[in-house]
C-alpha atoms as a PDB file:
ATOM      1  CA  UNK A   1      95.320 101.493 112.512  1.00  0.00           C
ATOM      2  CA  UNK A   2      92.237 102.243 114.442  1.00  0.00           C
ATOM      3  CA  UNK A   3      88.631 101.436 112.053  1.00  0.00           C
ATOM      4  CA  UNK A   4      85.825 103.711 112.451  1.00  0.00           C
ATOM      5  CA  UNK A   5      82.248 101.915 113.025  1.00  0.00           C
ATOM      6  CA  UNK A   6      81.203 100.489 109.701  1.00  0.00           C
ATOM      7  CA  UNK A   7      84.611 100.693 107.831  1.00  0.00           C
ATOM      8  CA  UNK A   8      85.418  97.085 106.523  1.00  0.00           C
ATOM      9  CA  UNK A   9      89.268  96.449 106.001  1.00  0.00           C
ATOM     10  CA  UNK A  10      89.872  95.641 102.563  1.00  0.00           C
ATOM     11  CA  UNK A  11      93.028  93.739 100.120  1.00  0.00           C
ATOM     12  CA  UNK A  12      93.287  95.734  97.136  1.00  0.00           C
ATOM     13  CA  UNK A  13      95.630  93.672  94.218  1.00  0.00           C
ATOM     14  CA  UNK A  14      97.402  95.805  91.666  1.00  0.00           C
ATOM     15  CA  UNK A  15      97.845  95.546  88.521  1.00  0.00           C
ATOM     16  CA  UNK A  16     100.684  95.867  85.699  1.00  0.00           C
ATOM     17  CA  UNK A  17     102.048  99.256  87.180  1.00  0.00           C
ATOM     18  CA  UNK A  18     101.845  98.383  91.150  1.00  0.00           C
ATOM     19  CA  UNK A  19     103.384 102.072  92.548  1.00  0.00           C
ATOM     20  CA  UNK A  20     101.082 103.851  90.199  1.00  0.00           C
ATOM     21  CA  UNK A  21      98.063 101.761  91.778  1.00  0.00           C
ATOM     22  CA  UNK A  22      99.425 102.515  94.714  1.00  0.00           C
ATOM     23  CA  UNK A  23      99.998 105.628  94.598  1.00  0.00           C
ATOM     24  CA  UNK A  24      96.229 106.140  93.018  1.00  0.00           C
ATOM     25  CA  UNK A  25      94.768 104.070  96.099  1.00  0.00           C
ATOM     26  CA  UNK A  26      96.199 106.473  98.424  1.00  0.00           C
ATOM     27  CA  UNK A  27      94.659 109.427  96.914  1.00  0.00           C
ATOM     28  CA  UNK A  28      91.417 107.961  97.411  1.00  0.00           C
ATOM     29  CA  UNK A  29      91.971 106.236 101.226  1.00  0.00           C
ATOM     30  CA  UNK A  30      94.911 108.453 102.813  1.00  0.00           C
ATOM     31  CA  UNK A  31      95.248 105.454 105.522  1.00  0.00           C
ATOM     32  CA  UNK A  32      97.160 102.253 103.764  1.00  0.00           C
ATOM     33  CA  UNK A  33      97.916  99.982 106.885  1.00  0.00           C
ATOM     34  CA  UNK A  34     100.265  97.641 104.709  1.00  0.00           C
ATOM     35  CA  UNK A  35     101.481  97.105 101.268  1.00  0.00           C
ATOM     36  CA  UNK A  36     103.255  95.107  98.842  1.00  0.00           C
ATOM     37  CA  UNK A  37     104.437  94.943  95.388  1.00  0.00           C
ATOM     38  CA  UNK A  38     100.668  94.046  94.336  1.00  0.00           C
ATOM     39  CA  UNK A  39      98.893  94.781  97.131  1.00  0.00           C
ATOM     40  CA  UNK A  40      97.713  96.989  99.948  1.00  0.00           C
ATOM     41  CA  UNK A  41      95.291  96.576 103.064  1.00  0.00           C
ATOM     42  CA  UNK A  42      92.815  99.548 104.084  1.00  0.00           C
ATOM     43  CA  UNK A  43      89.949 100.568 105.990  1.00  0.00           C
ATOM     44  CA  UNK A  44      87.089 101.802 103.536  1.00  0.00           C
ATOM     45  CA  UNK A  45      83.114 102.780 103.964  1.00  0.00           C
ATOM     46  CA  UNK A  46      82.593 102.896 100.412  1.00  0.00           C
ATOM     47  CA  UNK A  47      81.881  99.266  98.698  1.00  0.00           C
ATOM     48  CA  UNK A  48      84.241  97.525  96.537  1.00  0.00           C
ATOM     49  CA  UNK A  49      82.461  98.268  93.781  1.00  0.00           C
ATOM     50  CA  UNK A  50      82.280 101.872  94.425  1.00  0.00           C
ATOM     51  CA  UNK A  51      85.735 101.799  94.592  1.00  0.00           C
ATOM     52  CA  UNK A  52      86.835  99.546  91.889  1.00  0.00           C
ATOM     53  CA  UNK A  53      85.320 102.001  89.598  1.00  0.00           C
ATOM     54  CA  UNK A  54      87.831 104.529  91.146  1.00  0.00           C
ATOM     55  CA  UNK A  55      90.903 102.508  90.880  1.00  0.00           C
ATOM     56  CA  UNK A  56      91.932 101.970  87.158  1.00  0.00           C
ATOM     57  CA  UNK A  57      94.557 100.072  88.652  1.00  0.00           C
ATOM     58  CA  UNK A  58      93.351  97.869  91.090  1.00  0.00           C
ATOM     59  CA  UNK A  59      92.771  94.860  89.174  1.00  0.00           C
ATOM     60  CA  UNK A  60      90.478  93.086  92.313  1.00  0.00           C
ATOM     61  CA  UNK A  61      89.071  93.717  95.633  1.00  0.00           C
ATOM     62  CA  UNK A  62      88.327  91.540  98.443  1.00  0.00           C
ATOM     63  CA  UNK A  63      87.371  91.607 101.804  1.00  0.00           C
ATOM     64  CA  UNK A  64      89.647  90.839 103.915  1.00  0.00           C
ATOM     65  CA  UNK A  65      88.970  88.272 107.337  1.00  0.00           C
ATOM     66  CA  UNK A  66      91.951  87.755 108.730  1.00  0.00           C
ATOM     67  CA  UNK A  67      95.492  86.608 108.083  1.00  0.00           C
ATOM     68  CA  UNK A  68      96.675  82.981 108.104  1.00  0.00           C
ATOM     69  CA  UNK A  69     100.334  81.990 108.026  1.00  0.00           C
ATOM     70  CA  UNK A  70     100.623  79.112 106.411  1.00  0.00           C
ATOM     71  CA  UNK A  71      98.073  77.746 104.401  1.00  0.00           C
ATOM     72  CA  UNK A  72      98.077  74.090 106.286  1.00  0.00           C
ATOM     73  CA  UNK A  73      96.251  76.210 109.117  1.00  0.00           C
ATOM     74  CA  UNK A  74      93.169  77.093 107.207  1.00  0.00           C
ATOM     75  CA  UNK A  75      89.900  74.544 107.556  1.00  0.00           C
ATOM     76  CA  UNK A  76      86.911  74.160 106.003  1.00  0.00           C
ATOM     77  CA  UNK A  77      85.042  74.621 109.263  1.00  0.00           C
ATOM     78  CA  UNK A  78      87.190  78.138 109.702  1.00  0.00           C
ATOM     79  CA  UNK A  79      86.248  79.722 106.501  1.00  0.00           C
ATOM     80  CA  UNK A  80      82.347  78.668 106.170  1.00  0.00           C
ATOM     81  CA  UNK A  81      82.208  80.069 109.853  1.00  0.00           C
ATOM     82  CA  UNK A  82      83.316  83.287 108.024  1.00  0.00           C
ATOM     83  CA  UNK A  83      80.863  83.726 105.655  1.00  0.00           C
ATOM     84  CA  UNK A  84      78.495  82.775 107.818  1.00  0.00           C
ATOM     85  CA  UNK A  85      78.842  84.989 110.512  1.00  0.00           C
ATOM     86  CA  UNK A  86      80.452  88.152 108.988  1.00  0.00           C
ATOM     87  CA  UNK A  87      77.132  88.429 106.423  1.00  0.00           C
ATOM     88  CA  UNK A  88      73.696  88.447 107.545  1.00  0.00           C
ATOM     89  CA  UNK A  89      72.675  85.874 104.786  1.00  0.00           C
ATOM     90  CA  UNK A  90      69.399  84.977 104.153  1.00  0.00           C
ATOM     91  CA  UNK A  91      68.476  81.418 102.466  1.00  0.00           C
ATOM     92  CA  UNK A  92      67.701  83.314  98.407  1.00  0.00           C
ATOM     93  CA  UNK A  93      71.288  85.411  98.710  1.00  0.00           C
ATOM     94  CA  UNK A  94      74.003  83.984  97.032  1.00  0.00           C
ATOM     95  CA  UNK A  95      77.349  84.006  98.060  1.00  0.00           C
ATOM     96  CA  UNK A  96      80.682  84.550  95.746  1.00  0.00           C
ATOM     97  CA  UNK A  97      83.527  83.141  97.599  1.00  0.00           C
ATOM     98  CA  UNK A  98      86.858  82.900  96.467  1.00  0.00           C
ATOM     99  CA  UNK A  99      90.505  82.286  97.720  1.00  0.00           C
ATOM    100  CA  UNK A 100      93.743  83.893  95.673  1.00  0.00           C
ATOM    101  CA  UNK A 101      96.937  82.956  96.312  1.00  0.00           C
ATOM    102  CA  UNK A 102     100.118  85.423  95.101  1.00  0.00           C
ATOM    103  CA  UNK A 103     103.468  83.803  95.136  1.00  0.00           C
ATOM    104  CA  UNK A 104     102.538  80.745  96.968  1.00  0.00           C
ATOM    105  CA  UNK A 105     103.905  77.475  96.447  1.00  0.00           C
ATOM    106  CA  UNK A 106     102.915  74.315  94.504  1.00  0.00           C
ATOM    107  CA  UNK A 107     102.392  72.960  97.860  1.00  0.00           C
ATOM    108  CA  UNK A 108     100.769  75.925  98.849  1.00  0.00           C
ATOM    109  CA  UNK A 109      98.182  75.341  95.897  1.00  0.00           C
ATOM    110  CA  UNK A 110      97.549  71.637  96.309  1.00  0.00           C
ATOM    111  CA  UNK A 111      96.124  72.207 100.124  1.00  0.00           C
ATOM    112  CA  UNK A 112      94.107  75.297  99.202  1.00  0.00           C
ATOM    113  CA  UNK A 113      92.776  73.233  95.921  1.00  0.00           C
ATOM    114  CA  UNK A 114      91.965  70.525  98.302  1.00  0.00           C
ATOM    115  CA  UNK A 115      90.232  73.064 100.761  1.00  0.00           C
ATOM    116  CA  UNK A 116      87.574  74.371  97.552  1.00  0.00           C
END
């Protein structure tokens, strides 16, 4: 999929009735690249929270950097570098920073709970 200047690619996660949410998130952003059972990846201009308010059935939306195949490859170094860079922070903004894992495994868990 090719991204327009200023469109951000985005992970939407579904909620209780995924192909309804699905089916709603297409409506709004005609261009899914990818989806799942309780998710979907698109290009947006609007903000998340524009959008969440638009989506009774997206349960969360996140920005999405890139995509890492097995957990064991992802270091601290990597994802600071992310937030870092992809913002223009100043020193007074704060930063909410999370990592979700769907249908990972206990294993899977333990590194990323070692990684926060």
């Amino acid at each position: 999929m090719d991204y327009y200047i200023g469109m951000r690619k985005y992970i939407f996660i579904f909620g209780n009735w995924p192909k309804l949410s699905l089916a709603e998130l297409q409506a709004i952003l005609p261009k899914i690249e990818k989806f799942g059972l309780f998710f979907a990846l698109a290009a947006a201009n609007d903000s998340p929270e524009k959008l969440i308010n638009q989506l009774g059935g997206t349960i969360k939306i996140g920005r999405f950097l890139e995509k890492i195949p097995q957990i064991g490859q992802l270091k601290k170094k990597q994802w600071l570098g992310w937030i870092l860079s992809k913002d223009k922070l100043d020193e007074k903004q704060k930063i909410n920073f999370s990592f979700s894992l769907y249908g990972g495994s206990s294993q899977d868990y333990k590194q990323l709970d070692a990684l926060a």
